[in-house]
PDB file of N, CA and C in Angstrom:
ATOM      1  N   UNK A   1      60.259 154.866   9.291  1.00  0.00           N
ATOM      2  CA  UNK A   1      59.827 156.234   9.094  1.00  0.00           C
ATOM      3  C   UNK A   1      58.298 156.273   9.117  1.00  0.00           C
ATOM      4  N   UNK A   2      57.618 157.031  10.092  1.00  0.00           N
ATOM      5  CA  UNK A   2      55.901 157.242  10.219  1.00  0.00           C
ATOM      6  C   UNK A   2      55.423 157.719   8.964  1.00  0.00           C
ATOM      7  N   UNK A   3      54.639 157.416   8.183  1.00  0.00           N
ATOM      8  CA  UNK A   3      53.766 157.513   6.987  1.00  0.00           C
ATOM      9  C   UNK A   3      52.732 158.881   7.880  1.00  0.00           C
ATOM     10  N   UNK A   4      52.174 159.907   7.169  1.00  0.00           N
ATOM     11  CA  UNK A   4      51.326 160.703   7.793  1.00  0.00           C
ATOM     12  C   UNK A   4      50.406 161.153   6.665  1.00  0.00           C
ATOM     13  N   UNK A   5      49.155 161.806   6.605  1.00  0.00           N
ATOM     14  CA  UNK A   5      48.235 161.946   5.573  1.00  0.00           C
ATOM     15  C   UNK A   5      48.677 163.567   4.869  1.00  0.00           C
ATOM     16  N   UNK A   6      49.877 164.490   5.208  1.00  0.00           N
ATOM     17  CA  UNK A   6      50.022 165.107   4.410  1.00  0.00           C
ATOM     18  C   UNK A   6      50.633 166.658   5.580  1.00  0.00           C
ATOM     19  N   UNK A   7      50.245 167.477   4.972  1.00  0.00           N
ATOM     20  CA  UNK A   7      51.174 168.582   5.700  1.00  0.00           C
ATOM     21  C   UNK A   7      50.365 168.831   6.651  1.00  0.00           C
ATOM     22  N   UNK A   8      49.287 169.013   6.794  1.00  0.00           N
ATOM     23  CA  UNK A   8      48.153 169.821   7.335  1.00  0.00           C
ATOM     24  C   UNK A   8      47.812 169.284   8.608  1.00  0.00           C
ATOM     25  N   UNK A   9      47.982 167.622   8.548  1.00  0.00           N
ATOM     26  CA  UNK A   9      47.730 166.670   9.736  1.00  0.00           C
ATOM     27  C   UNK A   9      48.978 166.577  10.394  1.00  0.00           C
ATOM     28  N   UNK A  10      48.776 166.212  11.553  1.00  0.00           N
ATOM     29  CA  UNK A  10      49.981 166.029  12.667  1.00  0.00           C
ATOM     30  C   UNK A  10      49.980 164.513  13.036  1.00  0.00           C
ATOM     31  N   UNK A  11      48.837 163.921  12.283  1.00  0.00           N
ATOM     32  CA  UNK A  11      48.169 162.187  12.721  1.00  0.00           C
ATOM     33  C   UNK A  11      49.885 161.361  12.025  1.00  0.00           C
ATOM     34  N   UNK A  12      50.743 160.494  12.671  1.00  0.00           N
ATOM     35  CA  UNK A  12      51.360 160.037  11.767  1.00  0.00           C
ATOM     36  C   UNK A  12      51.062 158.486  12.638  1.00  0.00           C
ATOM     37  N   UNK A  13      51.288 157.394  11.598  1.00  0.00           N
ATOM     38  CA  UNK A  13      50.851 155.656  11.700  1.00  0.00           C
ATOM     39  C   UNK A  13      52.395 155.146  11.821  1.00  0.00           C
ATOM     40  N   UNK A  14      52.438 154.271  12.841  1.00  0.00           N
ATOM     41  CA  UNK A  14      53.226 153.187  12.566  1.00  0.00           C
ATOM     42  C   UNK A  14      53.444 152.839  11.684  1.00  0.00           C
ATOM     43  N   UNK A  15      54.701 151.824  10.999  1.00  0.00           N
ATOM     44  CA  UNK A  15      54.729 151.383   9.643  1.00  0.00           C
ATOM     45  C   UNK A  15      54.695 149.338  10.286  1.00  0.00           C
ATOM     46  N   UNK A  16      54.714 149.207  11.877  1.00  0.00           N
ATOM     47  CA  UNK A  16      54.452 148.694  11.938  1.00  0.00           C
ATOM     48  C   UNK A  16      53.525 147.313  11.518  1.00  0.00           C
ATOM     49  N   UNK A  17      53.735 145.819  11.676  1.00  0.00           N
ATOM     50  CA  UNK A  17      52.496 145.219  10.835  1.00  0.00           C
ATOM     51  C   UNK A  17      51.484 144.882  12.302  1.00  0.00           C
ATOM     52  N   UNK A  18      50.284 145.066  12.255  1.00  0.00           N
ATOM     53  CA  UNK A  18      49.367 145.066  13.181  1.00  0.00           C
ATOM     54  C   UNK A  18      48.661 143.859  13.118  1.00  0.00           C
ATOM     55  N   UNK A  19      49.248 143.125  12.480  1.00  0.00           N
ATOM     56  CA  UNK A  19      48.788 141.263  12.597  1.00  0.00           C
ATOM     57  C   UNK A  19      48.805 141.044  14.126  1.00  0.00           C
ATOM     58  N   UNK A  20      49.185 140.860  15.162  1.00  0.00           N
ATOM     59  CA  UNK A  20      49.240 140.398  16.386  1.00  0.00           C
ATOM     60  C   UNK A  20      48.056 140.665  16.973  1.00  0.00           C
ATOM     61  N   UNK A  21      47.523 142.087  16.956  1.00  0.00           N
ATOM     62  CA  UNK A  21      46.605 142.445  17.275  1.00  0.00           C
ATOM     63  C   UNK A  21      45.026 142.291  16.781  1.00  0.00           C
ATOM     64  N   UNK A  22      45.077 141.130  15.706  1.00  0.00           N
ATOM     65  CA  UNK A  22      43.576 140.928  15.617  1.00  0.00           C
ATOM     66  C   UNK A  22      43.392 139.787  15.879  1.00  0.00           C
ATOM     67  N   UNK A  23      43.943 138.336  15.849  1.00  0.00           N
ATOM     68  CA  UNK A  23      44.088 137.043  15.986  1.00  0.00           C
ATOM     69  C   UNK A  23      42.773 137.097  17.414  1.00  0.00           C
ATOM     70  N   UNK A  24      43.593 137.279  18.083  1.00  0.00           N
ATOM     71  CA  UNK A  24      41.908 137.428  19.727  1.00  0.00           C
ATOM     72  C   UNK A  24      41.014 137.402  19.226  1.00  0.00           C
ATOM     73  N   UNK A  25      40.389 138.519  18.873  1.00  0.00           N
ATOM     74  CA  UNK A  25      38.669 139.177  17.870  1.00  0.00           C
ATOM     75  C   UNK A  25      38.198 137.888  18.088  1.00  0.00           C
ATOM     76  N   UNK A  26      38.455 137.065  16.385  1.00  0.00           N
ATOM     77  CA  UNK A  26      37.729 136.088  15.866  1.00  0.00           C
ATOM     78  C   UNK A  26      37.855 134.931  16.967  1.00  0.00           C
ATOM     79  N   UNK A  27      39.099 134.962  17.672  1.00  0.00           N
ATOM     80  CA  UNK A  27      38.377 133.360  18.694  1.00  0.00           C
ATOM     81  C   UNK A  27      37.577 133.750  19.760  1.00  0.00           C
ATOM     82  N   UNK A  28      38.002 135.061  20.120  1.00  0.00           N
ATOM     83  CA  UNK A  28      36.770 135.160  21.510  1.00  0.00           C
ATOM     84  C   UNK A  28      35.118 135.236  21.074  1.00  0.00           C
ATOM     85  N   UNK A  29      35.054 135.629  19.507  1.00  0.00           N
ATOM     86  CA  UNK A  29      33.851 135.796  18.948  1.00  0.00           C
ATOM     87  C   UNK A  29      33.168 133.939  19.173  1.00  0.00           C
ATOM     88  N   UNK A  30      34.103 133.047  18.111  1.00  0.00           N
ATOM     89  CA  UNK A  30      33.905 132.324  18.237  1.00  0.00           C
ATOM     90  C   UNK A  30      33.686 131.144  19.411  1.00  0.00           C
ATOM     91  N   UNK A  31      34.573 131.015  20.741  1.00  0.00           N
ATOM     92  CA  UNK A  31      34.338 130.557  21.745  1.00  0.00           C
ATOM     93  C   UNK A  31      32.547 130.940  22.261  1.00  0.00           C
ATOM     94  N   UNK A  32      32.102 132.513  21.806  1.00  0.00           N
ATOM     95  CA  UNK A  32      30.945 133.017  22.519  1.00  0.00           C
ATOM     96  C   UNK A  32      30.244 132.435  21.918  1.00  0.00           C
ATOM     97  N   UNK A  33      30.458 132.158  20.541  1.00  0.00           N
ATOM     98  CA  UNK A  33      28.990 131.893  20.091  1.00  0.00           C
ATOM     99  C   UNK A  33      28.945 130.175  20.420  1.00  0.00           C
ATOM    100  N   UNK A  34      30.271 129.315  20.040  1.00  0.00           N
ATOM    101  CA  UNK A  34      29.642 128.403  20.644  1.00  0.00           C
ATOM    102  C   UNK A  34      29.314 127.810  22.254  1.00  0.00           C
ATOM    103  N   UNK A  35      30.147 128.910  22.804  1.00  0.00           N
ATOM    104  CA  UNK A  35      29.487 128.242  24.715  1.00  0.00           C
ATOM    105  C   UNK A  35      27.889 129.354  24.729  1.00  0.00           C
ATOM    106  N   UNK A  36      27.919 130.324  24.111  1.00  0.00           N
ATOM    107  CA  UNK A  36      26.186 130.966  24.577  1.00  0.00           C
ATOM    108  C   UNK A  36      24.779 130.538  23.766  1.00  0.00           C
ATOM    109  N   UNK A  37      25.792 130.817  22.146  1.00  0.00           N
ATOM    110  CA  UNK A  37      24.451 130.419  20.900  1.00  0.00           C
ATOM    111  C   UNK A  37      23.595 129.204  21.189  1.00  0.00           C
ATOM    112  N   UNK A  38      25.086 128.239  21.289  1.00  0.00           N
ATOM    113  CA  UNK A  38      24.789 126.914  20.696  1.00  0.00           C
ATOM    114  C   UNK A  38      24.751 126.059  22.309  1.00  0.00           C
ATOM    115  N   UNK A  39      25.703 125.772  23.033  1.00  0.00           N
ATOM    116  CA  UNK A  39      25.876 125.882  24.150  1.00  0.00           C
ATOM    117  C   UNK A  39      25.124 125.790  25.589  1.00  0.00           C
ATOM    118  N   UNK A  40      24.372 127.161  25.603  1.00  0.00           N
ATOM    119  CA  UNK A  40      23.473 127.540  26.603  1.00  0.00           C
ATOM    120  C   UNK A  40      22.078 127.411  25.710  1.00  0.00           C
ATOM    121  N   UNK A  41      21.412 127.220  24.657  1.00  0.00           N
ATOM    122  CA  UNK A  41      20.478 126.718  24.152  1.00  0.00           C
ATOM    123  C   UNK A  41      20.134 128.228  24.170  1.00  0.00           C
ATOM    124  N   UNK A  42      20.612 129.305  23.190  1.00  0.00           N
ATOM    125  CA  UNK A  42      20.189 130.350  22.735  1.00  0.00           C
ATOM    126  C   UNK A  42      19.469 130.413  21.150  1.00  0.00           C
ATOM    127  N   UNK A  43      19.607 129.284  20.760  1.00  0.00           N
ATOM    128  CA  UNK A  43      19.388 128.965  18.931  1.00  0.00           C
ATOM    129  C   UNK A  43      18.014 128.905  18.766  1.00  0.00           C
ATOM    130  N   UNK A  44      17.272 128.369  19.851  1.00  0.00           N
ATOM    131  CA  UNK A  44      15.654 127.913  19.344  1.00  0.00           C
ATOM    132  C   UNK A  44      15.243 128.885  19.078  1.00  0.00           C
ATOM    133  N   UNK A  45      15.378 129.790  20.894  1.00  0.00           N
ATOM    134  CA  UNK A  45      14.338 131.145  20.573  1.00  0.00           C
ATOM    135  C   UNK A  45      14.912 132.305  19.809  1.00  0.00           C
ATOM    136  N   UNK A  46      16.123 131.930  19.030  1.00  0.00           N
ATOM    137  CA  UNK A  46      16.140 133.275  18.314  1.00  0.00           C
ATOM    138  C   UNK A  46      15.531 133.749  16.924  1.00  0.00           C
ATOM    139  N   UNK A  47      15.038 134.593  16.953  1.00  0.00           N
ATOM    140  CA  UNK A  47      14.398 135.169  15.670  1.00  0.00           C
ATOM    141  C   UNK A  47      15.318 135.502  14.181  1.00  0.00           C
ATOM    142  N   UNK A  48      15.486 134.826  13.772  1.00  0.00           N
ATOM    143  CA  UNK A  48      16.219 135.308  12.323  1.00  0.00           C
ATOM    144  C   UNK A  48      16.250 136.655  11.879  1.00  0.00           C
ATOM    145  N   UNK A  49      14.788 137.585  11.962  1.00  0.00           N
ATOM    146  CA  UNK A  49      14.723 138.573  11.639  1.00  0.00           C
ATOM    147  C   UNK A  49      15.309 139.216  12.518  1.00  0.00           C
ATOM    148  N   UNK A  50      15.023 139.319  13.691  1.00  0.00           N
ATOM    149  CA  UNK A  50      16.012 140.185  14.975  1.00  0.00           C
ATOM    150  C   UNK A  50      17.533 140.343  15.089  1.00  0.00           C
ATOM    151  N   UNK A  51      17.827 139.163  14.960  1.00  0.00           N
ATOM    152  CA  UNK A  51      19.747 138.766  14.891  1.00  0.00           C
ATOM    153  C   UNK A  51      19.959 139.436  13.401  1.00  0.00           C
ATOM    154  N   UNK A  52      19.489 139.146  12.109  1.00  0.00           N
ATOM    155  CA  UNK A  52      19.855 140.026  10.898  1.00  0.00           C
ATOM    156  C   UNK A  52      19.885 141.325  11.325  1.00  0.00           C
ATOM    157  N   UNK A  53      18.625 141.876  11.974  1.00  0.00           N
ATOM    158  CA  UNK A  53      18.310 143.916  11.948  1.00  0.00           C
ATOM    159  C   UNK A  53      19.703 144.059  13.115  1.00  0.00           C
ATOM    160  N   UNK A  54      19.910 142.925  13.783  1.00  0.00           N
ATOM    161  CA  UNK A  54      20.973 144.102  15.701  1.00  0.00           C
ATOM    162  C   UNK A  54      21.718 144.802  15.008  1.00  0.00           C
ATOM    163  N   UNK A  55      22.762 144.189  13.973  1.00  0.00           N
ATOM    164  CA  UNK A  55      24.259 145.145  13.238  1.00  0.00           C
ATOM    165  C   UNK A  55      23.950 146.344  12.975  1.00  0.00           C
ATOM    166  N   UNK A  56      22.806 146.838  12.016  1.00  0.00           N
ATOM    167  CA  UNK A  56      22.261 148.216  11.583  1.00  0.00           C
ATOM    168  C   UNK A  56      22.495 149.408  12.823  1.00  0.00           C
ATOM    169  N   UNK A  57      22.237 149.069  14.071  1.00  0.00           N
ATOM    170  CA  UNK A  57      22.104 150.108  14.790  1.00  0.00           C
ATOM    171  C   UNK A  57      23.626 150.386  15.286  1.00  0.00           C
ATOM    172  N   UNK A  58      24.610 149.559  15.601  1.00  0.00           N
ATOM    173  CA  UNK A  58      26.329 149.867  15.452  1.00  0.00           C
ATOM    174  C   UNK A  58      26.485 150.337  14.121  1.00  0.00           C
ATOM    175  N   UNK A  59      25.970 150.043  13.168  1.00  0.00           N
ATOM    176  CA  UNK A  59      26.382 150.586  11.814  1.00  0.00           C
ATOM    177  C   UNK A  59      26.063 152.148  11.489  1.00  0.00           C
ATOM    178  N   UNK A  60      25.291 152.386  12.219  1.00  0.00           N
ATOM    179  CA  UNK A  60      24.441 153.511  11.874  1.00  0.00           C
ATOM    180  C   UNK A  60      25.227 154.927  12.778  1.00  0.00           C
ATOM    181  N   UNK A  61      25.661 153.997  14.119  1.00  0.00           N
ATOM    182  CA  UNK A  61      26.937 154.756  15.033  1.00  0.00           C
ATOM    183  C   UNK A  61      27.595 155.139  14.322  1.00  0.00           C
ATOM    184  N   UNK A  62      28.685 153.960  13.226  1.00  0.00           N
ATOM    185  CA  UNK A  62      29.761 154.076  13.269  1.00  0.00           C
ATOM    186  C   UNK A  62      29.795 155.519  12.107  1.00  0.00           C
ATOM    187  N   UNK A  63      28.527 155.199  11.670  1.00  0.00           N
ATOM    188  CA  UNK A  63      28.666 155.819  10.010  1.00  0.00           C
ATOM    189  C   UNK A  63      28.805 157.700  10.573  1.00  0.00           C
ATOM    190  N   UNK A  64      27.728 157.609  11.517  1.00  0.00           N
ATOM    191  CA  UNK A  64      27.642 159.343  12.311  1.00  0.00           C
ATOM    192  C   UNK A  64      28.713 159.314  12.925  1.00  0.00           C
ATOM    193  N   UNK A  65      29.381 158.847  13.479  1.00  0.00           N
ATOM    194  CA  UNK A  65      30.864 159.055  14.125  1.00  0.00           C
ATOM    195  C   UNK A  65      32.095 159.020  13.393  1.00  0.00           C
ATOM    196  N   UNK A  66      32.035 158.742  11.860  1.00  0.00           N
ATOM    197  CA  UNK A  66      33.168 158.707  10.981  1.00  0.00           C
ATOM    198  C   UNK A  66      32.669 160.307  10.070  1.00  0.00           C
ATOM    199  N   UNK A  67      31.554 160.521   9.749  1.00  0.00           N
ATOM    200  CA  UNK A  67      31.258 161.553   9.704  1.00  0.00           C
ATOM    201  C   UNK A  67      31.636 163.107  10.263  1.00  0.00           C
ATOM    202  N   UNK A  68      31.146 162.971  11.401  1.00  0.00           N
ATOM    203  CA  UNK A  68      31.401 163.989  12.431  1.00  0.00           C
ATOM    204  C   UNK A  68      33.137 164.129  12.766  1.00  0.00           C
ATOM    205  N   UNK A  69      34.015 162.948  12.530  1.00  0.00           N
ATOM    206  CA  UNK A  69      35.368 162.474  12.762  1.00  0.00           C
ATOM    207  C   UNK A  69      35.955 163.721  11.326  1.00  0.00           C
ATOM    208  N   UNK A  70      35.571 163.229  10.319  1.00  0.00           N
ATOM    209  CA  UNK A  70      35.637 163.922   8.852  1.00  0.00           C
ATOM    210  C   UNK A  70      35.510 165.404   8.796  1.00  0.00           C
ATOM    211  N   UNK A  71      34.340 165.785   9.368  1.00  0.00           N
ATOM    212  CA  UNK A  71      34.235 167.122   9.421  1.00  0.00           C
ATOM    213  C   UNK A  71      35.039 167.595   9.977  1.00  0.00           C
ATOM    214  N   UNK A  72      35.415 167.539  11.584  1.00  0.00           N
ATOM    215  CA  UNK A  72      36.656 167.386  12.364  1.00  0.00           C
ATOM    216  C   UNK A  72      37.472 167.680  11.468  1.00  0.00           C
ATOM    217  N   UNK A  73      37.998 166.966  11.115  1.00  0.00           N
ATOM    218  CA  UNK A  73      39.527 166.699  10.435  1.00  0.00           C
ATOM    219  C   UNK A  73      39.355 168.038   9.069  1.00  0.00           C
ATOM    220  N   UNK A  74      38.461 168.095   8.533  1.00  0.00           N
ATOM    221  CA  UNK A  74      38.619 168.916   7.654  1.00  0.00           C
ATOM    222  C   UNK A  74      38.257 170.415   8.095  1.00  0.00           C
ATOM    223  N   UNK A  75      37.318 170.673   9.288  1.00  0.00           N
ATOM    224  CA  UNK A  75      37.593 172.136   9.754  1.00  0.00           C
ATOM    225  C   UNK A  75      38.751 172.137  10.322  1.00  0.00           C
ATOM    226  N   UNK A  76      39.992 171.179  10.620  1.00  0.00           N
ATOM    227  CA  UNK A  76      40.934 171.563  11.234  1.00  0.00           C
ATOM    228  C   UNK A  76      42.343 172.236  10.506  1.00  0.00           C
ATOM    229  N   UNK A  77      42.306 171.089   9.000  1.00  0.00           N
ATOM    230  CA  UNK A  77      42.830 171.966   7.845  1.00  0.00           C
ATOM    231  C   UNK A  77      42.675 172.946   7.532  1.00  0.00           C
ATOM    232  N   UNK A  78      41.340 173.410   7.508  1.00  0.00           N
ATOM    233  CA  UNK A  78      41.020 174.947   7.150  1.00  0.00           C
ATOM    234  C   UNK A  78      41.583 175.793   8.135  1.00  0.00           C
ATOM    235  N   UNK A  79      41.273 175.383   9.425  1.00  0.00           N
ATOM    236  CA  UNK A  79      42.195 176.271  10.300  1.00  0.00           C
ATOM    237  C   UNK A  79      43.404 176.644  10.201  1.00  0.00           C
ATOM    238  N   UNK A  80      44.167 175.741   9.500  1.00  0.00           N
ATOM    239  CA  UNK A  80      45.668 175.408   9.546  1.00  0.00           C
ATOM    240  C   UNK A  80      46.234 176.366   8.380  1.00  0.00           C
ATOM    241  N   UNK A  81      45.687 175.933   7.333  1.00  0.00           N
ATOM    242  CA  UNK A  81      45.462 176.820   6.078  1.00  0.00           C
ATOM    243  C   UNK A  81      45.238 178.369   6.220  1.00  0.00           C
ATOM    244  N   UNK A  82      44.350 179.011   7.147  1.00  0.00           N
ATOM    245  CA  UNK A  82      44.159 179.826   7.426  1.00  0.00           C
ATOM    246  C   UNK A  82      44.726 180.589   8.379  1.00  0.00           C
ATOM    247  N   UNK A  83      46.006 179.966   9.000  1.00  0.00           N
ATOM    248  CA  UNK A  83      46.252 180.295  10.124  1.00  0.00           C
ATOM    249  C   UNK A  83      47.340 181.368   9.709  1.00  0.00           C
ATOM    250  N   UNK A  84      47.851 182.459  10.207  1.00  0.00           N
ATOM    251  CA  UNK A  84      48.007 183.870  10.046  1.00  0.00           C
ATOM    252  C   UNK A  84      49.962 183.313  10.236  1.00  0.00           C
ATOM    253  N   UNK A  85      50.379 183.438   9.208  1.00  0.00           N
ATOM    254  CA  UNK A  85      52.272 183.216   9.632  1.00  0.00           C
ATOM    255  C   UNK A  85      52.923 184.167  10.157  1.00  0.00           C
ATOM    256  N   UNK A  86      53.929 183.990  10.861  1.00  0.00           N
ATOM    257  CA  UNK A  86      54.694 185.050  11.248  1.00  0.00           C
ATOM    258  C   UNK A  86      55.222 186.071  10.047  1.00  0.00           C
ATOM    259  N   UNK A  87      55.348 187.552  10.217  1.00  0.00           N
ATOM    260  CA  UNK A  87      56.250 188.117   9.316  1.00  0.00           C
ATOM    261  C   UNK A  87      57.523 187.851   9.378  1.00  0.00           C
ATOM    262  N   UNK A  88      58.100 187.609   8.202  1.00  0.00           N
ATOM    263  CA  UNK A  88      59.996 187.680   8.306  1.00  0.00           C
ATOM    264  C   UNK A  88      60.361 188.690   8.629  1.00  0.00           C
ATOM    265  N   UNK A  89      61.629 188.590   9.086  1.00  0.00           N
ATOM    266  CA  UNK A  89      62.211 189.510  10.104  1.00  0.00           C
ATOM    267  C   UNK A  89      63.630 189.846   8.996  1.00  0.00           C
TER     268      UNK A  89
END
């Protein structure tokens, strides 16, 4: 039975388990870093400070795009809420 966030949303989730689908991620991460980092001799010239700051600017995406996602979702309730019912007949 689909789990859904309530009356208002139409979003409903698998109850599925989504283990299969992350196992990849971490080895293709890992294969990269060691055939490019370590590998292709990317380690000397990298800057500590540079590689710490790169994440901030995906972070900073994700945060305005979960945002804007939110608002979304909640002017759409209001719509829903607001939306004019038929008269009974």
């Amino acid at each position: 039975m689909p789990r859904s966030f309530g009356r208002a949303t139409r979003l409903t989730f698998p109850t599925a388990p989504a283990a299969p689908a992350w196992p990849p991620a971490p080895n293709a991460y890992g294969i990269s870093f060691v055939t490019n980092f370590l590998g292709a001799g990317e380690y000397p010239n990298a800057d500590p400070a540079i590689l710490m700051g790169q994440p901030y600017a995906r972070v900073v995406v994700l945060q305005v795009v979960l945002k804007i996602g939110m608002d979304l979702v909640a002017h759409e309730r209001e719509r829903i809420k607001l939306r004019p019912t038929a008269p009974a007949v």
